[in-house]
C-alpha atoms as a PDB file:
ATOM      1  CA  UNK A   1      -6.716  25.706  -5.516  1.00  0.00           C
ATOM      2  CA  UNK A   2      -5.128  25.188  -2.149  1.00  0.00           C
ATOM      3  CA  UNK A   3      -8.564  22.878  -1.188  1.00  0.00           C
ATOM      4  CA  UNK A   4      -7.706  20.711  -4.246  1.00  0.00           C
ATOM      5  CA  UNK A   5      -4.079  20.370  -3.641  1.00  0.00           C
ATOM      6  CA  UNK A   6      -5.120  19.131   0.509  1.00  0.00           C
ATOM      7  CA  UNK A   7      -7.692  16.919  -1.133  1.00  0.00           C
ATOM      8  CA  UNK A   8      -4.872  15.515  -3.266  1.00  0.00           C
ATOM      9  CA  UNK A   9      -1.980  15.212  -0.418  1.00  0.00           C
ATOM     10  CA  UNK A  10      -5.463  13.310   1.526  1.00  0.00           C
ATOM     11  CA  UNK A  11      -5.744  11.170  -1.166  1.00  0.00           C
ATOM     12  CA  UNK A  12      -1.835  10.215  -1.512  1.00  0.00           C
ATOM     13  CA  UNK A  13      -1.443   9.698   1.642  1.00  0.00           C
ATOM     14  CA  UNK A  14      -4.578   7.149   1.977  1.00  0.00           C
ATOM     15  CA  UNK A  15      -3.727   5.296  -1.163  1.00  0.00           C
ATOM     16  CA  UNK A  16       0.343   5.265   0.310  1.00  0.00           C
ATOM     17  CA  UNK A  17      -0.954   4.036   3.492  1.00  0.00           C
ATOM     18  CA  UNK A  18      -2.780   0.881   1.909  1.00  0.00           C
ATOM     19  CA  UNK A  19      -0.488   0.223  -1.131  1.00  0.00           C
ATOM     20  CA  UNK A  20       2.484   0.695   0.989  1.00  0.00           C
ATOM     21  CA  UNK A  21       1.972  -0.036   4.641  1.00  0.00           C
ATOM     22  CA  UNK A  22      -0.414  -2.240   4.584  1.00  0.00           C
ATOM     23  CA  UNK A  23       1.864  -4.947   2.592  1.00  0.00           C
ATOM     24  CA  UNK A  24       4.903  -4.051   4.720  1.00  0.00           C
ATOM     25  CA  UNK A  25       2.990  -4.905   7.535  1.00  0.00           C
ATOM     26  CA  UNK A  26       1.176  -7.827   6.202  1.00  0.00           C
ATOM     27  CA  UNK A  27       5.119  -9.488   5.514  1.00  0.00           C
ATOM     28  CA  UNK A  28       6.120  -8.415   8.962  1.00  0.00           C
ATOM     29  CA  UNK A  29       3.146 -10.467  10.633  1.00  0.00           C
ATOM     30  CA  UNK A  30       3.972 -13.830   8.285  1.00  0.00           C
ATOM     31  CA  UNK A  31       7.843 -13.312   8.478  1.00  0.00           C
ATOM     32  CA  UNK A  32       8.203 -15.165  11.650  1.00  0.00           C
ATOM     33  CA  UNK A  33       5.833 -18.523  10.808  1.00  0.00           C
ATOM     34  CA  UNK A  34       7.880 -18.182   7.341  1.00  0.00           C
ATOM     35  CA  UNK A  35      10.841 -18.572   9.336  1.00  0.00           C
ATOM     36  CA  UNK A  36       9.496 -21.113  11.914  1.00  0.00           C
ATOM     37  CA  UNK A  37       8.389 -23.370   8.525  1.00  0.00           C
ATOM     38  CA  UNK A  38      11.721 -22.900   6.595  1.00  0.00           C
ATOM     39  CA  UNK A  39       9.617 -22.169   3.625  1.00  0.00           C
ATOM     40  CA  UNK A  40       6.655 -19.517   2.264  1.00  0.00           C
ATOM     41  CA  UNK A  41       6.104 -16.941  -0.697  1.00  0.00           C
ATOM     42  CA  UNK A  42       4.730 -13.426  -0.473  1.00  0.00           C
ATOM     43  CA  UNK A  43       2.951 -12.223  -3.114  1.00  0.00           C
ATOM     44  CA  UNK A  44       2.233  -8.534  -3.269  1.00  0.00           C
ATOM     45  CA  UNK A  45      -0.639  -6.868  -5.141  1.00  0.00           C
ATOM     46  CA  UNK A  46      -1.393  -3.420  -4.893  1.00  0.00           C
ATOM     47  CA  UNK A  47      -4.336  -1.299  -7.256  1.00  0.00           C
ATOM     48  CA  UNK A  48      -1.609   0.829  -8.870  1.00  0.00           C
ATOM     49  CA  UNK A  49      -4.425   3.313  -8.563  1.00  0.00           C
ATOM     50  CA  UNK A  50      -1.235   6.285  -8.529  1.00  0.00           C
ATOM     51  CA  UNK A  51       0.830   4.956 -10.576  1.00  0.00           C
ATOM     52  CA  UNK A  52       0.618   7.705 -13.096  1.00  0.00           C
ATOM     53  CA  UNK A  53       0.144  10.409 -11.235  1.00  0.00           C
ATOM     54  CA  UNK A  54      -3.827  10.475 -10.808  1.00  0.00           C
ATOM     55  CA  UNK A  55      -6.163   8.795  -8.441  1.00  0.00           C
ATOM     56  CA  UNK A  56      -8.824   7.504  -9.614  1.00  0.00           C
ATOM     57  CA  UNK A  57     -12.020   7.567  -7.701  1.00  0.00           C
ATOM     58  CA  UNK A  58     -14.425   4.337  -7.756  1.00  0.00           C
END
């Protein structure tokens, strides 16, 4: 049981790192040329993948 609930903290954590980080980081890098050009949109899209409490695996 405890090697399944590591697996699943492994597993959060990736899919938190992507869904999460990724796009705050991705705005962070576009902020500035947003700023520069008075103008942009950003569009987020994440796989909702945890979104109800299971991952699933592809």
């Amino acid at each position: 049981m405890a090697l399944a609930k590591a697996l699943w903290n492994l597993l959060l954590q990736d899919a938190f790192k992507v869904n999460f980080w990724g796009a705050f980081r991705m705005c962070q890098a576009c902020l500035p040329e947003m700023k520069k050009n008075s103008s942009g949109s950003i569009i987020n899209i994440a796989s909702g993948k945890v979104g109800n409490g299971q991952i699933t695996l592809i």
